[in-house]
Protein backbone atom coordinates (compact mmCIF):
# COMPACT_ATOMS: atom_id res chain seq x y z
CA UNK A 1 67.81 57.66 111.43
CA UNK A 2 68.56 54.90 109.09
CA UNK A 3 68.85 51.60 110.86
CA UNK A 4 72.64 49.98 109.10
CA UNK A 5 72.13 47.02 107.83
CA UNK A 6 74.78 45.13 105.27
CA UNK A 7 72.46 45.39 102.73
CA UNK A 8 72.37 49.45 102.88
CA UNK A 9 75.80 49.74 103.94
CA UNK A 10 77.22 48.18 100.82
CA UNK A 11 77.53 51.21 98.48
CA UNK A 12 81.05 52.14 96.94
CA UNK A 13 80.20 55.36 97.08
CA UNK A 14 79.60 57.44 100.07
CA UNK A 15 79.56 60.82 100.43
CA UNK A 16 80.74 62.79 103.55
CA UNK A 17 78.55 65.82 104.80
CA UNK A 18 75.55 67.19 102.91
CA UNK A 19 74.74 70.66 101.93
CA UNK A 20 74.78 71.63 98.24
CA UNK A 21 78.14 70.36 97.70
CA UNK A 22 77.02 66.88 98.91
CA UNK A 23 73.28 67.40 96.87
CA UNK A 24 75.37 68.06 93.77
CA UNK A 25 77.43 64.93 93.99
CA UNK A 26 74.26 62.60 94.41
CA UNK A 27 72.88 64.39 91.61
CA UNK A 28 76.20 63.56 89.40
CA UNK A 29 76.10 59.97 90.92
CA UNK A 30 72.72 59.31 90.08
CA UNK A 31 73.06 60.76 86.24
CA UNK A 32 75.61 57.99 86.29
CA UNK A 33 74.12 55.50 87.77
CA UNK A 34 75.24 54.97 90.60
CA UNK A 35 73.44 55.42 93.90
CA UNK A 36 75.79 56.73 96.49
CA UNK A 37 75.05 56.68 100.48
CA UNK A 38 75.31 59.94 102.41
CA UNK A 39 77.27 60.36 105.75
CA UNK A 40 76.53 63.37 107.88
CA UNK A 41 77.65 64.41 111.45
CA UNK A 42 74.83 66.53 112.06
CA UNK A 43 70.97 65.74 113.66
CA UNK A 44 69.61 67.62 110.52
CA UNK A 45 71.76 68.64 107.60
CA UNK A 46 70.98 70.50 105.42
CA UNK A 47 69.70 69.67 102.32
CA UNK A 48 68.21 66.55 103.30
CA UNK A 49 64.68 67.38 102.27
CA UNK A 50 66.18 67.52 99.09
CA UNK A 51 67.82 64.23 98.86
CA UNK A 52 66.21 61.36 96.22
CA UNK A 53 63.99 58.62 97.99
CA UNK A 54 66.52 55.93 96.59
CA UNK A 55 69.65 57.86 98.62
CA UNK A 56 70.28 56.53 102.08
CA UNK A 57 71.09 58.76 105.00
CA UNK A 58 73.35 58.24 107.95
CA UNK A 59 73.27 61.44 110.30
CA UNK A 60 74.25 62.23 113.78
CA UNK A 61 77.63 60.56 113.25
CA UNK A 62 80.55 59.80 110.85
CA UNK A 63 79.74 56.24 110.79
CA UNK A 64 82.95 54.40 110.31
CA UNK A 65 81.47 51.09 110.05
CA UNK A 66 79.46 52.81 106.71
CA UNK A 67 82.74 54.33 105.55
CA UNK A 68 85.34 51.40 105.91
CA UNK A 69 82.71 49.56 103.37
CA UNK A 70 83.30 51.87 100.77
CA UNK A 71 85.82 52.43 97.68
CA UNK A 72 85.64 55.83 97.65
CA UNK A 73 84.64 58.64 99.93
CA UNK A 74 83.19 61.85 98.37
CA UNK A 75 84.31 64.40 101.20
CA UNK A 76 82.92 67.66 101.08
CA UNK A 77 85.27 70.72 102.01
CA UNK A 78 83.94 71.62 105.34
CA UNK A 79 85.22 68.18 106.86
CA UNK A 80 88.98 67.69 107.36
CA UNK A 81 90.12 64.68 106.07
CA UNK A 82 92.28 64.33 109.23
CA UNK A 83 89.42 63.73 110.92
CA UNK A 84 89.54 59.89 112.47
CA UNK A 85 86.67 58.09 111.11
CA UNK A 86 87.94 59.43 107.50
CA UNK A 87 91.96 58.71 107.85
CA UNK A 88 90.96 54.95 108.93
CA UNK A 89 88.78 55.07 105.71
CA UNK A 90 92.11 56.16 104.00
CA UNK A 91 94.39 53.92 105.52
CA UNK A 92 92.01 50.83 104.91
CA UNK A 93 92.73 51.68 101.60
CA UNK A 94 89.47 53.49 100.83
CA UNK A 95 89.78 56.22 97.88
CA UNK A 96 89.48 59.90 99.60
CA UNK A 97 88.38 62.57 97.30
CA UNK A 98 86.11 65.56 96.53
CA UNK A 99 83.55 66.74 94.61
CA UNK A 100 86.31 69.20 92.35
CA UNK A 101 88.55 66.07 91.52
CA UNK A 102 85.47 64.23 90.31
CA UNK A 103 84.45 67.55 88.21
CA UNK A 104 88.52 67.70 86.44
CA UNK A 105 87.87 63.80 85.84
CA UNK A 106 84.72 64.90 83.69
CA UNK A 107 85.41 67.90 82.40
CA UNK A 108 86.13 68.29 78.67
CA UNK A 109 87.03 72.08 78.78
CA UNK A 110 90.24 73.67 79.25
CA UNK A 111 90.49 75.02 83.45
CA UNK A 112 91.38 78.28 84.88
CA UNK A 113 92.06 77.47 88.57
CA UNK A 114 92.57 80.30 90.88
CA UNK A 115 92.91 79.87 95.05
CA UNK A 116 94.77 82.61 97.52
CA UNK A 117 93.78 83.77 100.77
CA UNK A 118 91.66 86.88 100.03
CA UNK A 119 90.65 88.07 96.51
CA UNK A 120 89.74 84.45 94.58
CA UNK A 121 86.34 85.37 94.12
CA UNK A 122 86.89 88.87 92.70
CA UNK A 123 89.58 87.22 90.23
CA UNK A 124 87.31 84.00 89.82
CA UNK A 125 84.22 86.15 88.53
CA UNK A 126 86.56 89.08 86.62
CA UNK A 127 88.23 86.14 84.75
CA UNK A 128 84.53 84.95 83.81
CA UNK A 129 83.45 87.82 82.89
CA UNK A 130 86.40 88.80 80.45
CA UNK A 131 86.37 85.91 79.13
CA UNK A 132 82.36 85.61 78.35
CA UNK A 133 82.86 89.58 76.89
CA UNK A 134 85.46 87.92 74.56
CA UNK A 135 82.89 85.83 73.19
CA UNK A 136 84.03 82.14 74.83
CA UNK A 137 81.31 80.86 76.65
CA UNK A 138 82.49 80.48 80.22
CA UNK A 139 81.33 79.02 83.42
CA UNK A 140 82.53 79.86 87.09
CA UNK A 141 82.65 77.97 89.95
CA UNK A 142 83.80 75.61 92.71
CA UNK A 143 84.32 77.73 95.53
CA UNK A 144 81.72 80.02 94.24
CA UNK A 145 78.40 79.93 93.36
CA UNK A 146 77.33 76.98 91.51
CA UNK A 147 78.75 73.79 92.76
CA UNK A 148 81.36 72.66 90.25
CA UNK A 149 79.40 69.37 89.56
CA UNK A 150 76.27 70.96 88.48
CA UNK A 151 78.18 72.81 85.57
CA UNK A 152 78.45 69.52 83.69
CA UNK A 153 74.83 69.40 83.55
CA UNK A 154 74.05 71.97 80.44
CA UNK A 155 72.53 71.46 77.22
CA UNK A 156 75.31 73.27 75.36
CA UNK A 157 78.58 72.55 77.22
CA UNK A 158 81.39 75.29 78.34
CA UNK A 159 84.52 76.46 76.35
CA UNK A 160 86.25 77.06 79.73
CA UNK A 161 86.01 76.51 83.21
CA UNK A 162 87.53 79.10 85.96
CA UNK A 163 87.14 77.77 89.35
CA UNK A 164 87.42 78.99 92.37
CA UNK A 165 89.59 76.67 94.61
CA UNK A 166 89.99 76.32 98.36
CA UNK A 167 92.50 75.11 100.15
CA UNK A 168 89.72 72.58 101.96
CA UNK A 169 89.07 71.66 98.21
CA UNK A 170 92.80 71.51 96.56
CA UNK A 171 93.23 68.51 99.61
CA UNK A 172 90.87 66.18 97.71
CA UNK A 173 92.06 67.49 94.24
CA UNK A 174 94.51 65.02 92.55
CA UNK A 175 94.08 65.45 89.14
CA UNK A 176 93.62 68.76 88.06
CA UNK A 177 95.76 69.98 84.60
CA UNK A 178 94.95 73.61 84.68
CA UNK A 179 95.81 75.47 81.43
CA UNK A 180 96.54 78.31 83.73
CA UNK A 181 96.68 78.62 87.96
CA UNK A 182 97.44 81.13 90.33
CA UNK A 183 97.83 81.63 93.88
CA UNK A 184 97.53 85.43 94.60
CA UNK A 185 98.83 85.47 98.05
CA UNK A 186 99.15 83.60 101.55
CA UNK A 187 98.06 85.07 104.43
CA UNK A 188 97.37 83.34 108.10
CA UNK A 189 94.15 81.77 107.61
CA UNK A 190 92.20 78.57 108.47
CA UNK A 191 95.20 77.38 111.44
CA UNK A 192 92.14 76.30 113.48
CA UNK A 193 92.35 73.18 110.89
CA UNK A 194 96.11 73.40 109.54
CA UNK A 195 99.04 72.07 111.92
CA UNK A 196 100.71 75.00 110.82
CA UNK A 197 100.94 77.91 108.28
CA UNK A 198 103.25 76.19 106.38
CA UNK A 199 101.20 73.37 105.62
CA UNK A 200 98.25 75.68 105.22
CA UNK A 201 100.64 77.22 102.13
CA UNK A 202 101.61 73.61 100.65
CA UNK A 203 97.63 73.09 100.31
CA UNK A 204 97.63 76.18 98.15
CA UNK A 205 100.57 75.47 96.33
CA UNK A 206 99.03 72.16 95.27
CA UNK A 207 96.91 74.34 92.34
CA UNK A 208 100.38 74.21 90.61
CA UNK A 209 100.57 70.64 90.19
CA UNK A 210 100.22 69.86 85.88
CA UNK A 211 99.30 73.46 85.42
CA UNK A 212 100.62 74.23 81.83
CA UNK A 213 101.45 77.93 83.38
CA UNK A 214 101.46 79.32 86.64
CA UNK A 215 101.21 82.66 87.60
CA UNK A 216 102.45 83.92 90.88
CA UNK A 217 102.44 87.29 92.87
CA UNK A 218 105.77 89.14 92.92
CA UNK A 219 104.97 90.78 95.98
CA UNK A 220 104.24 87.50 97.43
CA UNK A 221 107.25 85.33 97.90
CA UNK A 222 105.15 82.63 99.73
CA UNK A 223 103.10 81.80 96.06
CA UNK A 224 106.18 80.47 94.70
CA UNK A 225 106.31 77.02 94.50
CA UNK A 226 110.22 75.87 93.51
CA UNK A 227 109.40 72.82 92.06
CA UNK A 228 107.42 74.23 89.35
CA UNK A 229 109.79 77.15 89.02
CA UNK A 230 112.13 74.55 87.81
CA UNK A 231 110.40 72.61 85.89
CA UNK A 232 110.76 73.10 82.26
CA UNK A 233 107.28 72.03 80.64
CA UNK A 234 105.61 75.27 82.47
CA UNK A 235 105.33 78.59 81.66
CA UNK A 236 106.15 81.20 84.24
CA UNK A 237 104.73 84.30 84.62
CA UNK A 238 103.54 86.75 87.68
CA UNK A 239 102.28 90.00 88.62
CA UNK A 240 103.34 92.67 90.79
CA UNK A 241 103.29 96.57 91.56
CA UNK A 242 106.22 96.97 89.08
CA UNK A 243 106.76 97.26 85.67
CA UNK A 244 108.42 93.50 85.29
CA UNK A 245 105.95 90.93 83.37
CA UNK A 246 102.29 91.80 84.15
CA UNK A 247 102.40 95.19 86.30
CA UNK A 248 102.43 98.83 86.42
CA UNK A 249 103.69 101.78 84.28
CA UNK A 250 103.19 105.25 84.02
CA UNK A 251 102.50 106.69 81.20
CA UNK A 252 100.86 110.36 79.77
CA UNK A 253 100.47 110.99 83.62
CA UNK A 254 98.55 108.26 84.49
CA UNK A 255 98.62 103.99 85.89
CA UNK A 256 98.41 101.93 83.25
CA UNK A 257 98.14 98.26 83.43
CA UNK A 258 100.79 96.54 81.35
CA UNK A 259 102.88 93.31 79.67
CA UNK A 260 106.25 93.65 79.76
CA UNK A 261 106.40 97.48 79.83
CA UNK A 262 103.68 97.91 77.05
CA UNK A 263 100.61 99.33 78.52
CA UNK A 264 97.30 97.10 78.23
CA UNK A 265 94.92 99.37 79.44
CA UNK A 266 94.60 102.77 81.98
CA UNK A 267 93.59 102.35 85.33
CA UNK A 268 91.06 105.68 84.67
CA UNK A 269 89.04 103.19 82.75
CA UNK A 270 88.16 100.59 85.50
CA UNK A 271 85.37 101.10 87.76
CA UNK A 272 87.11 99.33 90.31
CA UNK A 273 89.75 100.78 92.39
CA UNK A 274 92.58 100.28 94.99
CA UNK A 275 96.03 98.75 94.52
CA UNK A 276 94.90 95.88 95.62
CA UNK A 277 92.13 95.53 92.87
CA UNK A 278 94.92 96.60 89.67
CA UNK A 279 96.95 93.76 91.37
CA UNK A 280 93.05 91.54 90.54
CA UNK A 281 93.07 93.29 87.58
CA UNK A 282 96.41 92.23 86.51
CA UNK A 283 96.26 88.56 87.38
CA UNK A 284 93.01 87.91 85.24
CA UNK A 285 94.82 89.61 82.23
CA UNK A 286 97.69 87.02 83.10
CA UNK A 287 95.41 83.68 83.32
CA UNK A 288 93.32 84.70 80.06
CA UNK A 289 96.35 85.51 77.92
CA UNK A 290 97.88 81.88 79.21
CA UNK A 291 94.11 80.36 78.40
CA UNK A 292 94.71 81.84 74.70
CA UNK A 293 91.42 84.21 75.04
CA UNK A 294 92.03 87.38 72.68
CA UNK A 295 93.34 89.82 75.12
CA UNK A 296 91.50 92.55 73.40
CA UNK A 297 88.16 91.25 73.21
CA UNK A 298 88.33 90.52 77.27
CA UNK A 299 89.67 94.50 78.11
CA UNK A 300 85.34 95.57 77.68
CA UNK A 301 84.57 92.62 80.74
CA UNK A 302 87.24 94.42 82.47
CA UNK A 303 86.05 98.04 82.36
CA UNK A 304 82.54 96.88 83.31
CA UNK A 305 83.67 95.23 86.18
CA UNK A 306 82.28 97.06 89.49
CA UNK A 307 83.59 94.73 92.20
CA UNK A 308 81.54 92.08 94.12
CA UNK A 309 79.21 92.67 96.94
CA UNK A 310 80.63 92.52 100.61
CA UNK A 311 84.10 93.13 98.92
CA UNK A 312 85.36 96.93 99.25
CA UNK A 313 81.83 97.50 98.70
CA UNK A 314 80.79 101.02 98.52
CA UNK A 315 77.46 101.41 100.75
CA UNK A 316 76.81 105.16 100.35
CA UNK A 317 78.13 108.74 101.17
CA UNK A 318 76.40 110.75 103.96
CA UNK A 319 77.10 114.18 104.76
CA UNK A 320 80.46 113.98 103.37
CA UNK A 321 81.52 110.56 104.98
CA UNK A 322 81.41 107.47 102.89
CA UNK A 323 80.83 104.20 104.35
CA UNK A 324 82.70 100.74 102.76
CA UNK A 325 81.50 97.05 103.76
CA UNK A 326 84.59 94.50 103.03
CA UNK A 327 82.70 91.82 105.09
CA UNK A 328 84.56 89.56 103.18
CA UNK A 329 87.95 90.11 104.69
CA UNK A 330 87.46 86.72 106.98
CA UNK A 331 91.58 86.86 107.63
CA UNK A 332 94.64 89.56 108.07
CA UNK A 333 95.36 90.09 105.22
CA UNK A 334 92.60 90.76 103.74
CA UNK A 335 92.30 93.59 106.11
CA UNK A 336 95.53 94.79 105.60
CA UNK A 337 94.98 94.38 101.58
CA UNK A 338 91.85 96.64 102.26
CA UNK A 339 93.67 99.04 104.05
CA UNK A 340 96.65 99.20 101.82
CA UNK A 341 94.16 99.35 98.89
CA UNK A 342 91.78 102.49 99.85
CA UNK A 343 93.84 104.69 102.95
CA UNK A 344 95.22 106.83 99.62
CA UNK A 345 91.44 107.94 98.89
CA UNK A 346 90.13 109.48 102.22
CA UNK A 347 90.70 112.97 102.58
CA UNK A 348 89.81 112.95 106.15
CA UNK A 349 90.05 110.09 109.05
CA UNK A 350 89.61 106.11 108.35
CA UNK A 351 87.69 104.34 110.52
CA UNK A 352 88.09 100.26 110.91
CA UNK A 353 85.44 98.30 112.61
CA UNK A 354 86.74 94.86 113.50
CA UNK A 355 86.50 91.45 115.37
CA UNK A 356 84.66 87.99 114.85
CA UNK A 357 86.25 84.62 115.22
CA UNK A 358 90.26 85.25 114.32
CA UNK A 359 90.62 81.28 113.84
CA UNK A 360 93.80 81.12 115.66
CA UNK A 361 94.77 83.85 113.76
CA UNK A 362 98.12 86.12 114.14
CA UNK A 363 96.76 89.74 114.32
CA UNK A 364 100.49 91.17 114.97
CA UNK A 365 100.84 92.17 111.88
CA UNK A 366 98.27 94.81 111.28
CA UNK A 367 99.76 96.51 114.24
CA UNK A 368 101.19 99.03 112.25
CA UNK A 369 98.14 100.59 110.00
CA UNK A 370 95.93 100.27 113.37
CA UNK A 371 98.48 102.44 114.24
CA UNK A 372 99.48 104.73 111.68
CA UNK A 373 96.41 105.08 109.44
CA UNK A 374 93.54 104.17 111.95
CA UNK A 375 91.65 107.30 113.84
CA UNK A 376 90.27 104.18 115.30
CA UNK A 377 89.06 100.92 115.54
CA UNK A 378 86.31 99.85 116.92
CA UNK A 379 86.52 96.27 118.32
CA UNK A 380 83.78 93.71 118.51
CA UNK A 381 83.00 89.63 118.60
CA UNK A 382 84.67 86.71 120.00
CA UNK A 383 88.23 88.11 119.15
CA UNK A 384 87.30 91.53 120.20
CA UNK A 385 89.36 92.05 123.24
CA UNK A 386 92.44 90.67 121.33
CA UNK A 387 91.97 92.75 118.75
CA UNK A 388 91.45 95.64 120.58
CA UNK A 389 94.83 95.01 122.67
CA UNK A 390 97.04 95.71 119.38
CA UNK A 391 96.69 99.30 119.89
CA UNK A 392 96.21 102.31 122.21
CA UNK A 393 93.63 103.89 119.34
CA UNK A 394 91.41 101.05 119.75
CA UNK A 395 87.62 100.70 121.55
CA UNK A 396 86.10 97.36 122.54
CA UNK A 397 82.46 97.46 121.99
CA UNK A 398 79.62 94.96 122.36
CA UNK A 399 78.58 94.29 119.00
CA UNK A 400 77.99 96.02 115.24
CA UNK A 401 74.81 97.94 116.27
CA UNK A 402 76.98 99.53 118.61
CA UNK A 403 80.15 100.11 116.64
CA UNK A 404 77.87 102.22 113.80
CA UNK A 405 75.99 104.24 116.53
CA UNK A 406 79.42 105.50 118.05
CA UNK A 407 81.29 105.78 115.33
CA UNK A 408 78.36 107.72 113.48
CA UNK A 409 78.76 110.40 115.96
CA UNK A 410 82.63 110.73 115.70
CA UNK A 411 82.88 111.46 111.48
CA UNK A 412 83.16 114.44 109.51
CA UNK A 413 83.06 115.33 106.00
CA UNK A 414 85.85 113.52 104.16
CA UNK A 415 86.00 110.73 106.60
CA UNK A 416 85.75 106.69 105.70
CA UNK A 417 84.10 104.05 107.85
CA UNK A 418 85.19 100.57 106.72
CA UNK A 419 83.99 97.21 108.30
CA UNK A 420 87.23 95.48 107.25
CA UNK A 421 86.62 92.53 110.03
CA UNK A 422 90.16 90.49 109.85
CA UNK A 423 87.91 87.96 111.27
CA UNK A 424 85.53 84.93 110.55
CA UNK A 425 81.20 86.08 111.21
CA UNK A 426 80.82 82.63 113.14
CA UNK A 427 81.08 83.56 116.49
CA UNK A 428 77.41 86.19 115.56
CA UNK A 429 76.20 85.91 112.28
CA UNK A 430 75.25 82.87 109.90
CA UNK A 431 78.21 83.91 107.47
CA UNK A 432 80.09 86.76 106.32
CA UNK A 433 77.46 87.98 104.43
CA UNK A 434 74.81 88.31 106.90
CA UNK A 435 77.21 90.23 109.18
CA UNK A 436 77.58 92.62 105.67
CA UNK A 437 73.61 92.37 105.34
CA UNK A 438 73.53 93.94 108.91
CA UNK A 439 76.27 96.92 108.53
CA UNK A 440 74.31 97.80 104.98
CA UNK A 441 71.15 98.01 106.86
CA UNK A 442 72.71 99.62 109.62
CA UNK A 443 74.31 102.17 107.29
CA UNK A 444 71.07 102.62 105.23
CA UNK A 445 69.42 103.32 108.83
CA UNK A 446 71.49 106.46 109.51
């Protein structure tokens, strides 16, 4: 490790944890000018193979003697700003921010800022992809793919931005004037690092802050933030399962999607289906028309949308029974979205397979569809035994390989298996998508 010294200790900028959010903020730094100094708590970060020979490295710790020499701390998501060594940076007066408030400083393009508990990145990428069909040349990111920082970095620059924004992120996001943001719903999530839900909420609702329009989720009370609800310089508009604003009508015996009772376009068009995903559907309709990209020209991005991998993802139908990996669904109500979203497509039985890491996690509330539209669930992971204690129609097992070989000799023709977990992949897998990676193969091994 880097011996400190004053001499190496005296950047202004230091940036907090590593990865490829931190590697993208040296790399903005350096096209700058400016040499920052990296902090990292871990014995071997990642990324720091990566890092420039002029870039000093302080692992295994925090460092507050490196930090309280700064002017400004570059934190990346994964660390809590509550954390000690950072708040005494803070309260010494040292600037605490992240790597998205140093890409709105930059930025020259109007921004499309979307956060929520489940859903962002199906929105975040559907908004991209209308609004590249409509002919503007967008770029997505943030909480998604390509760190934000590294969009700034193109030979011909963006017409608009949609990010992606967590609420890790929106904490260390001060300046942000989004032409258009949405929260699309609150669910428990994250209360291993939040006080409380409530606060959790207020670090979503932040995305409002200088939006020119918001758009909130009628069937969401807790994405309505009063303050800009009063305020008279923003536009206001939602979504919902009705017909008010952006929602739903029928019409010549089918859903259509629709603005103020005039219908936009037929859900029997879209590839992707699911209440849930007309309710994705409508929101991106909602932040382009606010962004002042020709609603018409977007509608072909929106019937070539198939969905996102690990998200309602269809893995194949065997002898009758079709098989769904929503991996993704790290929280409630996620599962509960998924739930709500496909039970009105099997014919036969629905199968759950759940469990993980519930991160402090309420699971009450999917007591009901465990119980009404569950055959059953199978149960596995750190959380498992919880989980499986919400219901009578529930079967702890000891991990996914198990879970697909049981379950695989319980369906018929007509039934759906869905690995909906409600639950972080922590506690077994490298991330969410690994534990998808494994129920695909599992699946494909049948």
């Amino acid at each position: 490790m880097t011996q400190l010294s004053e001499q190496n200790m005296a950047s202004s900028i230091v940036i907090v944890g590593l990865g490829q959010t931190g590697l993208s903020c040296v790399r903005y730094f350096l096209k700058q000018g400016i040499v920052p100094v990296v902090v990292d708590s871990r014995d071997a970060p990642p990324g720091q193979d990566e890092l420039p020979a002029q870039v000093i490295l302080y692992k295994g710790g925090l460092h507050p003697e490196v930090l309280l020499q700064a002017k400004q701390l570059v934190v990346s998501p994964g660390i809590a700003i509550s954390t000690p060594e950072i708040a005494a940076a803070q309260k010494n007066g040292v600037e605490v921010i992240g790597d998205i408030e140093l890409f709105v400083r930059a930025a020259k393009a109007p921004i499309i800022a979307i956060t929520g508990s489940n859903g962002k990145s199906t929105v975040t990428t559907l908004v991209g992809d209308m609004a590249n069909a409509a002919g503007v040349k967008t770029a997505i990111g943030g909480n998604i793919g390509i760190p934000a920082l590294d969009l700034l970095d193109v030979a011909e620059p963006y017409q608009l931005y949609v990010l992606e924004l967590s609420s890790f992120q929106l904490e260390t996001t001060h300046s942000l004037q989004a032409v258009a943001a949405t929260v699309l719903n609150v669910s428990d999530d994250h209360l291993d690092r939040y006080p409380d839900f409530e606060a959790y909420r207020q670090a979503k609702l932040s995305i409002y802050q200088n939006a020119q329009t918001i758009v909130t989720n009628r069937d969401d009370a807790l994405t309505a933030c009063a303050q800009q609800h009063n305020a008279d310089d923003v536009s206001k508009h939602s979504f919902g399962e009705d017909a008010a604003d952006y929602g739903l009508i029928q019409q010549a015996d089918s859903t259509w999607l629709a603005y103020q009772g005039e219908g936009i376009i037929s859900a029997d068009e879209l590839q992707i289906t699911g209440i849930h995903n007309l309710m994705n559907a409508l929101s991106a309709i909602a932040l382009l028309d606010a962004a002042g990209v020709d609603r018409v020209k977007t509608l072909p991005g929106l019937k070539a949308f198939i969905g996102l991998a690990h998200r309602c993802e269809f893995i194949r139908e065997l002898n009758g029974v079709t098989w769904i990996n929503d991996t993704k669904a790290t929280n409630v109500g996620a599962t509960l979205a998924a739930l709500d979203g496909l039970k009105s497509s099997v014919e036969g039985r629905l199968y759950l397979i759940a469990g993980g890491d519930g991160k402090g996690a309420d699971f009450g509330p999917l007591v009901p569809a465990l119980r009404d539209d569950i055959a059953l669930t199978y149960c596995f992971g750190k959380d498992g035994a919880r989980f499986a204690a919400l219901a009578d129609n529930t079967k702890l097992v000891g991990d996914l390989d198990n879970a697909i070989a049981e379950v695989s000799q319980l369906v018929q023709p007509g039934d759906w298996v869905l690995l909906s977990p409600a639950c972080a992949s922590i506690d077994m897998y490298v991330n969410f998508m690994a534990r998808g990676d494994h129920f695909r193969a599992l699946v494909k091994a049948l």
